[in-house]
Protein backbone atom coordinates (compact mmCIF):
# COMPACT_ATOMS: atom_id res chain seq x y z
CA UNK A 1 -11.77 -94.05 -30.38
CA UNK A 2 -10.55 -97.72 -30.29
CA UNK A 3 -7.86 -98.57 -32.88
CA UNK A 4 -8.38 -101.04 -36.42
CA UNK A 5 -5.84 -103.85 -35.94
CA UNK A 6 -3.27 -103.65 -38.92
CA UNK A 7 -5.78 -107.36 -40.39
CA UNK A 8 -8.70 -105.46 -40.48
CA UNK A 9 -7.22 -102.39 -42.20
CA UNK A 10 -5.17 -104.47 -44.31
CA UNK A 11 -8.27 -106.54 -45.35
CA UNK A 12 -10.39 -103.23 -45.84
CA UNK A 13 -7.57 -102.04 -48.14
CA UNK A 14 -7.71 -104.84 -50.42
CA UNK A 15 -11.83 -104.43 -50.56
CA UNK A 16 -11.64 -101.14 -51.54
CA UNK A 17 -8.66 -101.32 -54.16
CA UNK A 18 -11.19 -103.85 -55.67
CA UNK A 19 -14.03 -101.68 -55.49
CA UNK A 20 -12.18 -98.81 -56.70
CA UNK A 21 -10.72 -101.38 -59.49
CA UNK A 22 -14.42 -101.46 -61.15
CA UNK A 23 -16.03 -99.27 -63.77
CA UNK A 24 -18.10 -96.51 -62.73
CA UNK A 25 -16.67 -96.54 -58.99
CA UNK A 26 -17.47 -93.51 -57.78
CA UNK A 27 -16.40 -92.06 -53.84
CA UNK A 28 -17.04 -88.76 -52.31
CA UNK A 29 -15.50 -87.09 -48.84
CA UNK A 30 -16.57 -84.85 -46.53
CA UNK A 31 -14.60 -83.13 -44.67
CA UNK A 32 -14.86 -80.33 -41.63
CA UNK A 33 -12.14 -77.38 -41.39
CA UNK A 34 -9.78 -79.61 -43.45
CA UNK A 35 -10.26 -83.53 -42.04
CA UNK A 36 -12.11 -86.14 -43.98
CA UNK A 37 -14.95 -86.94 -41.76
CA UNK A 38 -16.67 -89.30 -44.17
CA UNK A 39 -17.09 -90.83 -47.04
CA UNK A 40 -19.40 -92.88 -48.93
CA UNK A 41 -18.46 -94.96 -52.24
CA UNK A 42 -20.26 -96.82 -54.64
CA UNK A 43 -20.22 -99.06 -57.96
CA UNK A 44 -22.83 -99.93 -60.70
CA UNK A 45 -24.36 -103.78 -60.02
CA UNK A 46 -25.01 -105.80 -63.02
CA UNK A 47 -28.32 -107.16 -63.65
CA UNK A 48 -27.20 -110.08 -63.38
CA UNK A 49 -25.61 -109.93 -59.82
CA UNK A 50 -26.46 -111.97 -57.07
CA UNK A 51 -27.26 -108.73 -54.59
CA UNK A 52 -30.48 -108.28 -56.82
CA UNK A 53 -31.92 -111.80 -55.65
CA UNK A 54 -31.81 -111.04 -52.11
CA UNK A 55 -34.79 -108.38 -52.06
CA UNK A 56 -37.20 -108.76 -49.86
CA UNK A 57 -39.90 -108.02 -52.19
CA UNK A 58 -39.68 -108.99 -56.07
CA UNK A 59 -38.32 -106.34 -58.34
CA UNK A 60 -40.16 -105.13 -61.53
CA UNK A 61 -39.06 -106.67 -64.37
CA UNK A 62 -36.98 -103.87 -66.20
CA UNK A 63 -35.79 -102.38 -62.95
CA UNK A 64 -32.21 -103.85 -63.82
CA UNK A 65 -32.41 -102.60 -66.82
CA UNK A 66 -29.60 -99.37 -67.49
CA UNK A 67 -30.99 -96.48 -68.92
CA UNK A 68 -29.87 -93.10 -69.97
CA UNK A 69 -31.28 -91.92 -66.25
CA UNK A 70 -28.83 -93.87 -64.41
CA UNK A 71 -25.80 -92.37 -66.39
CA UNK A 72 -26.76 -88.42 -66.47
């Protein structure tokens, strides 16, 4: 396995503190016989964020829209 140079872990670092930094962040880890072997993180997206304008396809109106499903 080829090793991160200290700029890429340092700038991955300073993603993920601001990640982390947002409401309703929200990681999980696997591990095997004791070592993390993955992860995968993630963060509610406002409606109004950019990321939902870059669909391939158009959305349905209210799919931006919270609702009690997306909180249970």
């Amino acid at each position: 396995m080829s090793r991160m140079s200290s700029r890429c872990v340092s700038s991955c670092s300073e993603r993920l503190s601001g990640y982390a930094a947002r409401p309703g962040w929200e990681v999980v880890l696997g591990d095997v016989k004791g070592e993390t072997a993955g992860h995968a993180f993630g963060v509610p997206l406002a409606p109004t964020t950019r990321w939902w304008a870059s669909m391939a396809n158009p959305l349905p109106e209210d799919f931006t829209t919270p609702d009690a499903s997306m909180t249970s």
